[in-house]
N, C-alpha and C. Protein backbone atom coordinates (compact mmCIF):
# COMPACT_ATOMS: atom_id res chain seq x y z
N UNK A 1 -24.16 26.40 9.27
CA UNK A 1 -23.09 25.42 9.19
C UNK A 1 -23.18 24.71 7.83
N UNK A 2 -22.22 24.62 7.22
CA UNK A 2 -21.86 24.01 5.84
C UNK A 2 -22.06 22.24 6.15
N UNK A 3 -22.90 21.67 4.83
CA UNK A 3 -22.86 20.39 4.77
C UNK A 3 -21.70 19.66 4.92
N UNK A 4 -21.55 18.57 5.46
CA UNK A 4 -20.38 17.57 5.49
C UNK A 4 -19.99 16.90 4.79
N UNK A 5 -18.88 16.17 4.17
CA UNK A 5 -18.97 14.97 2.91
C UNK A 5 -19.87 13.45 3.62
N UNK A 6 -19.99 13.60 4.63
CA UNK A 6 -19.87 12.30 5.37
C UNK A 6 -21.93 12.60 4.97
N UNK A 7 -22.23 13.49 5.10
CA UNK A 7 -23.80 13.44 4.31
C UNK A 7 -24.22 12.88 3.35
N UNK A 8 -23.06 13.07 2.15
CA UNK A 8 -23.52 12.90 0.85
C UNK A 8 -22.75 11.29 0.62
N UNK A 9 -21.47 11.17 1.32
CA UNK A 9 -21.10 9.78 0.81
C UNK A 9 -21.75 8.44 1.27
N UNK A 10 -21.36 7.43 0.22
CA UNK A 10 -21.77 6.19 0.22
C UNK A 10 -21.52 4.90 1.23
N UNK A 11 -21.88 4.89 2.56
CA UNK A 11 -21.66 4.10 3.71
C UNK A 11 -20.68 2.62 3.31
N UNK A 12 -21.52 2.11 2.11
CA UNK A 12 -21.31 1.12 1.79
C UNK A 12 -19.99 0.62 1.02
N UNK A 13 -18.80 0.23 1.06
CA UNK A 13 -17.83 0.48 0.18
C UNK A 13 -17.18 -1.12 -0.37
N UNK A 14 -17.04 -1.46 -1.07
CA UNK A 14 -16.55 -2.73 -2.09
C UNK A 14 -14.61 -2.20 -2.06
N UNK A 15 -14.41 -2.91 -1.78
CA UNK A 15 -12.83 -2.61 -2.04
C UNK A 15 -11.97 -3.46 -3.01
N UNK A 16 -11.12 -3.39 -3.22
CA UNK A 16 -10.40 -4.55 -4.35
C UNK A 16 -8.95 -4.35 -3.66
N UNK A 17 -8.29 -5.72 -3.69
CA UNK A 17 -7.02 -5.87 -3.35
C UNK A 17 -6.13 -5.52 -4.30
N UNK A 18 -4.77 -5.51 -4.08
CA UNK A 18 -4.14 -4.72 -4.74
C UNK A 18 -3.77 -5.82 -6.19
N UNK A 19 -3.57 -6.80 -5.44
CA UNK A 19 -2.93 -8.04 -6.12
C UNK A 19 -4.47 -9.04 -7.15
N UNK A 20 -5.62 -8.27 -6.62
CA UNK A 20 -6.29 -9.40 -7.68
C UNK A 20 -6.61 -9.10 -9.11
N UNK A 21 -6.46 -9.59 -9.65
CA UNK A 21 -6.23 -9.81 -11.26
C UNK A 21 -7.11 -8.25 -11.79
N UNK A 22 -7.68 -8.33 -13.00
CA UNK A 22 -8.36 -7.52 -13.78
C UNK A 22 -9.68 -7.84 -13.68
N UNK A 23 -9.76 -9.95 -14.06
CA UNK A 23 -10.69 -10.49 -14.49
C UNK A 23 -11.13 -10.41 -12.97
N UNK A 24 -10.63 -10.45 -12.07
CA UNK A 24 -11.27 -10.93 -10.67
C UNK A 24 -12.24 -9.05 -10.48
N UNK A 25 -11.19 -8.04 -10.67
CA UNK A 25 -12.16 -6.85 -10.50
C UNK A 25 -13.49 -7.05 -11.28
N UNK A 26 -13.03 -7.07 -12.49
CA UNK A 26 -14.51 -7.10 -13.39
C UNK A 26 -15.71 -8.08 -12.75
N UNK A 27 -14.98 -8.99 -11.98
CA UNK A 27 -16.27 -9.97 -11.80
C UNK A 27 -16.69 -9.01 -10.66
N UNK A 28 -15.95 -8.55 -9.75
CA UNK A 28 -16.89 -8.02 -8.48
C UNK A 28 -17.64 -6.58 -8.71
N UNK A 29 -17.15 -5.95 -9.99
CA UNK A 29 -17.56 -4.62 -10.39
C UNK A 29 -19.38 -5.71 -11.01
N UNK A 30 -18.79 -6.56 -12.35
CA UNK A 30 -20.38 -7.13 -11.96
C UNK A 30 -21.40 -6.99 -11.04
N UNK A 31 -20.85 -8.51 -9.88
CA UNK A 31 -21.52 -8.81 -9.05
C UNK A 31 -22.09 -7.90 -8.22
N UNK A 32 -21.47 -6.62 -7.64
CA UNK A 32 -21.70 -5.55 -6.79
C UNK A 32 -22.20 -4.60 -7.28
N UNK A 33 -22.40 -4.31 -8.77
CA UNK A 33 -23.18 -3.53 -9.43
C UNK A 33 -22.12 -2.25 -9.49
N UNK A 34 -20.97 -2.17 -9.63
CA UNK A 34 -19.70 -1.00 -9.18
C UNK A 34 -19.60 -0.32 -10.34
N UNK A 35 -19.10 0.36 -10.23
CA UNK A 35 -18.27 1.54 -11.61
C UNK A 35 -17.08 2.12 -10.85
N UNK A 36 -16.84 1.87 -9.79
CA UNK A 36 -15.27 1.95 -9.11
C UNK A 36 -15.40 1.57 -7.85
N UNK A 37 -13.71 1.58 -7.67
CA UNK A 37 -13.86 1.27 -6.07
C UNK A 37 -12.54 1.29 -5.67
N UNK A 38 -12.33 1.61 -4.11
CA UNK A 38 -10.82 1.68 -3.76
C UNK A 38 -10.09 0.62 -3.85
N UNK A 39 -8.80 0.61 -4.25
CA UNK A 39 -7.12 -0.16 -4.56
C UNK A 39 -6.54 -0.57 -2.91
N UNK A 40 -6.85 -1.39 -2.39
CA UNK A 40 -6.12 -1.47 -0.92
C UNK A 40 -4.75 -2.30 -1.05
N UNK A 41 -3.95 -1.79 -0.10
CA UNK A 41 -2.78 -2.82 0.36
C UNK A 41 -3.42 -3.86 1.75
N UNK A 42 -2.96 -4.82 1.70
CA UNK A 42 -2.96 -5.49 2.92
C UNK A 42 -4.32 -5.27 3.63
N UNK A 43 -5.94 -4.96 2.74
CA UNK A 43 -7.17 -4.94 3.35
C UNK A 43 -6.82 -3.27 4.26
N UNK A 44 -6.00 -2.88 3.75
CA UNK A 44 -6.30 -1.41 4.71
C UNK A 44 -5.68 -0.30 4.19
N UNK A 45 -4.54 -0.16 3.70
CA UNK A 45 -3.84 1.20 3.35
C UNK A 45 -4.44 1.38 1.66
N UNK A 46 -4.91 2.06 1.13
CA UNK A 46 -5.63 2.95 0.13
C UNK A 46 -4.44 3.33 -0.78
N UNK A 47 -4.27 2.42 -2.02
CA UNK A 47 -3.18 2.96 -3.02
C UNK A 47 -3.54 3.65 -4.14
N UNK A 48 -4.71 2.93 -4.10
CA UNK A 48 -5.33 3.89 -5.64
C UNK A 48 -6.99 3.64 -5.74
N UNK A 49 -7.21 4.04 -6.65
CA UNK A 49 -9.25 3.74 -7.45
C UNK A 49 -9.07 3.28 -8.53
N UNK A 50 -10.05 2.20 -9.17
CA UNK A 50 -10.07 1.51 -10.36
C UNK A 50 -11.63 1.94 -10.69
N UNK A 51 -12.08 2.12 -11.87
CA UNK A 51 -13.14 2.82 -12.14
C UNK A 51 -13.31 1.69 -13.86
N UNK A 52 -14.98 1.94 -13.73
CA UNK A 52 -15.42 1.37 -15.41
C UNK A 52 -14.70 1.64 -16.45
N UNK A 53 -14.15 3.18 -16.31
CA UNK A 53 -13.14 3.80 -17.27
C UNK A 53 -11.63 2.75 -17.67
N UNK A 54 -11.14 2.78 -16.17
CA UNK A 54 -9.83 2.62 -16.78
C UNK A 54 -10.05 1.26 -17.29
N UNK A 55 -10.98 0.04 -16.84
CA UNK A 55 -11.35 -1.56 -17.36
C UNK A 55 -11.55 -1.43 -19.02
N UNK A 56 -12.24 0.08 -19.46
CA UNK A 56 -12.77 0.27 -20.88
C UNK A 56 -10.95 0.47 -21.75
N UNK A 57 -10.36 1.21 -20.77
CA UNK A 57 -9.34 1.80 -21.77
C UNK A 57 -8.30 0.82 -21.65
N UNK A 58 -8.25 -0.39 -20.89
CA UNK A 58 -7.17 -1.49 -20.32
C UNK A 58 -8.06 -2.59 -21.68
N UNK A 59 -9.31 -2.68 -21.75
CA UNK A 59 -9.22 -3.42 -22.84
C UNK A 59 -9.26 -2.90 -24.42
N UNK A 60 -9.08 -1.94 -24.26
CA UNK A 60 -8.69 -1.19 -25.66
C UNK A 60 -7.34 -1.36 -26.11
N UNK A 61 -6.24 -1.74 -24.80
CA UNK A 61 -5.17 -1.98 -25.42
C UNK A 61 -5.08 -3.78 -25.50
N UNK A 62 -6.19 -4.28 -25.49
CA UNK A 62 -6.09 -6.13 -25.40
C UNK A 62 -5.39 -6.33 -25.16
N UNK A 63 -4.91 -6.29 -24.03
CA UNK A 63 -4.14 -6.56 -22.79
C UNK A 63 -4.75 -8.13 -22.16
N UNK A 64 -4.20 -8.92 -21.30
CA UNK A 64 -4.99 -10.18 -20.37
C UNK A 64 -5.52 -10.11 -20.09
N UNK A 65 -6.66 -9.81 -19.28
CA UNK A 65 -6.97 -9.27 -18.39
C UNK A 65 -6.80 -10.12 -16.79
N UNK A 66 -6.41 -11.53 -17.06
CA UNK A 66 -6.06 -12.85 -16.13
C UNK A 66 -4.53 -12.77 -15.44
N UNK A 67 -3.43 -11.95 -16.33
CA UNK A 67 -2.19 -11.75 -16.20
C UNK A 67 -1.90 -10.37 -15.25
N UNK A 68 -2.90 -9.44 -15.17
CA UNK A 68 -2.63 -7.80 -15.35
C UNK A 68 -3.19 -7.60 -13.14
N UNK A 69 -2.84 -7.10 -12.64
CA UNK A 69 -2.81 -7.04 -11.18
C UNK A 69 -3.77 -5.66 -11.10
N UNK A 70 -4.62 -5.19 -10.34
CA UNK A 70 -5.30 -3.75 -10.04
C UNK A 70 -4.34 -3.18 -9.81
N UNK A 71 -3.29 -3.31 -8.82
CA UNK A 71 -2.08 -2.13 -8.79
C UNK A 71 -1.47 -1.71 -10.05
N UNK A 72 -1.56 -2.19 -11.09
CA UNK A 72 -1.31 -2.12 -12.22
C UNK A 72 -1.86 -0.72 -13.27
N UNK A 73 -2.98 -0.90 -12.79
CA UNK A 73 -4.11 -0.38 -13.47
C UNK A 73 -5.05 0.72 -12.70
N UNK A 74 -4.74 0.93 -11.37
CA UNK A 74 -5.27 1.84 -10.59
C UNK A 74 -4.32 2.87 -10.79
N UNK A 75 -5.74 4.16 -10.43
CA UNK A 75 -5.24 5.69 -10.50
C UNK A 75 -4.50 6.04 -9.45
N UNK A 76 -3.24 6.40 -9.18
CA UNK A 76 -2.63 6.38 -7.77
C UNK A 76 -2.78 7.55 -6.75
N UNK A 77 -3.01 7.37 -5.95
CA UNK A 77 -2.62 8.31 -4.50
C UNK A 77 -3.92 9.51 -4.65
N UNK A 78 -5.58 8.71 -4.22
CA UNK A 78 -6.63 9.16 -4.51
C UNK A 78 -6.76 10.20 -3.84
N UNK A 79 -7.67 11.23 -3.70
CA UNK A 79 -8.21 12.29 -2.98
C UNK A 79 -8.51 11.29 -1.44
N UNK A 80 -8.46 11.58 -0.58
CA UNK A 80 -9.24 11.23 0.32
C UNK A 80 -9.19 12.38 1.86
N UNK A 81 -10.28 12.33 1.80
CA UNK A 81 -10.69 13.17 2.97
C UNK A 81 -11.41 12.32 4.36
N UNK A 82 -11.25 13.49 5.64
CA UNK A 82 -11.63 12.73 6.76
C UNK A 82 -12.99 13.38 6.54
N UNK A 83 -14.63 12.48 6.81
CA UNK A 83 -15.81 12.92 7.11
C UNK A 83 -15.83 13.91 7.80
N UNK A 84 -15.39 14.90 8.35
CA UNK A 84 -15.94 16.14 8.89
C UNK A 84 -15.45 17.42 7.33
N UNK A 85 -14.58 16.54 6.63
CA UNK A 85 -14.54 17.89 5.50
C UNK A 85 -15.94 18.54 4.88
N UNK A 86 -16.23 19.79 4.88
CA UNK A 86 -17.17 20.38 4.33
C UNK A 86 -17.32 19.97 2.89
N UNK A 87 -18.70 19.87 2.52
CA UNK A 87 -18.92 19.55 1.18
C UNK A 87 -17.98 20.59 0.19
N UNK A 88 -18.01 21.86 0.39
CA UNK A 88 -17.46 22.79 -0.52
C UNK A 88 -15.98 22.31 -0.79
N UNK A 89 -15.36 21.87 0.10
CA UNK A 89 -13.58 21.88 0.12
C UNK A 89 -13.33 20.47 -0.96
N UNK A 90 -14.77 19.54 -0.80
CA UNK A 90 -13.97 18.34 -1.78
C UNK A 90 -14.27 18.19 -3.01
N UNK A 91 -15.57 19.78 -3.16
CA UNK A 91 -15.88 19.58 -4.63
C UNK A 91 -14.62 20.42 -5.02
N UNK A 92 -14.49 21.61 -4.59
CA UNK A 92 -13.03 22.17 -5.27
C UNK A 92 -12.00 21.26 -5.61
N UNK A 93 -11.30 20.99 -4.71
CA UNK A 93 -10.45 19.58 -4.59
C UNK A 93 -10.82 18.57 -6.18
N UNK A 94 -11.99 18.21 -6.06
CA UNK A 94 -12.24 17.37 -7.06
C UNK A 94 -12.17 17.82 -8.51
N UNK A 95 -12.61 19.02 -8.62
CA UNK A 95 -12.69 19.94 -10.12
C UNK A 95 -11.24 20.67 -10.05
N UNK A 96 -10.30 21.15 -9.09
CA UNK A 96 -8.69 21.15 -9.68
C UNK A 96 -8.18 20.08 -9.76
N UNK A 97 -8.39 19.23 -9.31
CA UNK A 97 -7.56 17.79 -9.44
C UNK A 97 -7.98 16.91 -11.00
N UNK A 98 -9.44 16.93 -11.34
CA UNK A 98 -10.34 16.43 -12.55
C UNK A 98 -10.97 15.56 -12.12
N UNK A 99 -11.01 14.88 -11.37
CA UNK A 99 -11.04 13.87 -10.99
C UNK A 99 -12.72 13.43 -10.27
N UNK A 100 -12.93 11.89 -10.06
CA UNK A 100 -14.43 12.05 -10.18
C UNK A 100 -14.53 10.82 -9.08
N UNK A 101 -13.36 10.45 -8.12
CA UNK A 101 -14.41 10.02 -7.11
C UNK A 101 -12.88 10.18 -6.13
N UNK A 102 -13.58 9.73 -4.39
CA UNK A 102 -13.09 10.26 -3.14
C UNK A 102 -13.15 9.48 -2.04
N UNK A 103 -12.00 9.09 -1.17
CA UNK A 103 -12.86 7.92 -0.05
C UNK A 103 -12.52 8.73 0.71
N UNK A 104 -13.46 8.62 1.57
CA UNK A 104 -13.71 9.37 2.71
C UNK A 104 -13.38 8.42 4.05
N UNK A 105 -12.61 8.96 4.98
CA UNK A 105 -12.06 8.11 6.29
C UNK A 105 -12.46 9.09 7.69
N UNK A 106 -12.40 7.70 8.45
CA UNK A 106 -12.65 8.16 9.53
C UNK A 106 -11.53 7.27 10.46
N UNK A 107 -10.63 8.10 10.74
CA UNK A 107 -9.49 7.75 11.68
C UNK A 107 -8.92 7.16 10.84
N UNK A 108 -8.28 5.76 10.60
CA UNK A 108 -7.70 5.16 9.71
C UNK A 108 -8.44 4.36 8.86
N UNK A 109 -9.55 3.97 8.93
CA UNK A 109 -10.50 3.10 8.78
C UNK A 109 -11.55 3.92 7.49
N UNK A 110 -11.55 3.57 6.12
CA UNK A 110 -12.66 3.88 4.93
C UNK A 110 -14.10 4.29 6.36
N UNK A 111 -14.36 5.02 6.10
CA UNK A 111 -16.03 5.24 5.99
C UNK A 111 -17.07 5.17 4.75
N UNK A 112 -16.60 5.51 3.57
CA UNK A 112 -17.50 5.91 2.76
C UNK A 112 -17.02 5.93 1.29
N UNK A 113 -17.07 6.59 0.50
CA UNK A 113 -16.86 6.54 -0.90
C UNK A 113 -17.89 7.97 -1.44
N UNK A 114 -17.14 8.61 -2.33
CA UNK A 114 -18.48 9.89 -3.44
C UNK A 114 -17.80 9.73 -4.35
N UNK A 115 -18.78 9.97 -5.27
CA UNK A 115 -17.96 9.85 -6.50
C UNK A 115 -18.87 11.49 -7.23
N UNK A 116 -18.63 11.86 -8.46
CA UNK A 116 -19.32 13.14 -8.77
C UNK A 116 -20.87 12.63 -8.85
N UNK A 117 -21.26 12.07 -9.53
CA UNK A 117 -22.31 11.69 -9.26
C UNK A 117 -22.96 11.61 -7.99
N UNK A 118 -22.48 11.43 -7.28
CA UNK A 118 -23.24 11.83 -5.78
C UNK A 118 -23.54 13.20 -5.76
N UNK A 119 -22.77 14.03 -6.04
CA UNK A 119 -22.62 15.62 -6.09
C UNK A 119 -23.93 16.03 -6.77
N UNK A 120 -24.03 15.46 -8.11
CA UNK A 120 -25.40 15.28 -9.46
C UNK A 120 -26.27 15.16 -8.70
N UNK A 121 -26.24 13.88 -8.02
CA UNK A 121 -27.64 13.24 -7.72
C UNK A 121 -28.44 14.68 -6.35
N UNK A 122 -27.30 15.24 -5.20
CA UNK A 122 -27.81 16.17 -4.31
C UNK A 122 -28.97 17.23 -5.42
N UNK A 123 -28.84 17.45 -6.55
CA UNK A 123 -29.48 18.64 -7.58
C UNK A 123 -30.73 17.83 -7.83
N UNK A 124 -30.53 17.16 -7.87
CA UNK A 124 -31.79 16.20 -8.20
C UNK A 124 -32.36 15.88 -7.32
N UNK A 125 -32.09 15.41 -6.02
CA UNK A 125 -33.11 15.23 -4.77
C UNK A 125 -33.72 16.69 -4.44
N UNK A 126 -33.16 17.77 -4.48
CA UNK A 126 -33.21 18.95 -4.06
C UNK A 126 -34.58 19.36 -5.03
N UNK A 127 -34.57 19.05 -6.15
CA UNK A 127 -35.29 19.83 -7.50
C UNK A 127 -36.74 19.52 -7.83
């Protein structure tokens, strides 16, 4: 039987509202130690991912960052899979799409979070 995503992903998940600022992400990407995290509507529906990246390339254009909303600035309409997907189906998924992270659900409700680096790190526990 093929590994599950729900093995390799991250239990723990930080979310960001859709509506809070830039400066408010950056503080919780701080505080939480993050490099992304899911875009919610209304604490539940999943609009997008905001990642270290796009904060690097949002202040490259010196932009507000006090004025500017995460819906703004999030990647839209993420990968997400239900925890019983096999590991194989979301690395494909992830390398045609380019893309480098995934929330993983269970019924309607986030379970989890991977990002590629999770993928990395399995080679390295293994080695």
């Amino acid at each position: 039987m093929s590994r599950l995503i729900s093995s390799l992903m991250q239990p723990r998940v930080w979310s960001i509202d859709m509506d809070d600022t830039i400066s408010e992400v950056e503080r919780q990407f701080a505080e939480q130690g993050l490099t992304w995290a899911p875009v919610l509507e209304s604490k539940r529906t999943i609009v997008g991912v905001i990642s270290a990246a796009d904060l690097l390339q949002f202040h490259a254009q010196e932009r507000d960052p006090a004025r500017v909303a995460a819906w703004q600035l999030c990647s839209y309409k993420p990968i997400s899979v239900d925890e019983h997907t096999p590991l194989a189906e979301v690395a494909r998924q992830m390398t045609e799409q380019g893309i480098h992270h995934v929330v993983v659900t269970r019924g309607e409700c986030i379970a989890g979070v991977v990002s590629s680096m999770d993928f990395v790190r399995t080679f390295v526990d293994a080695g």
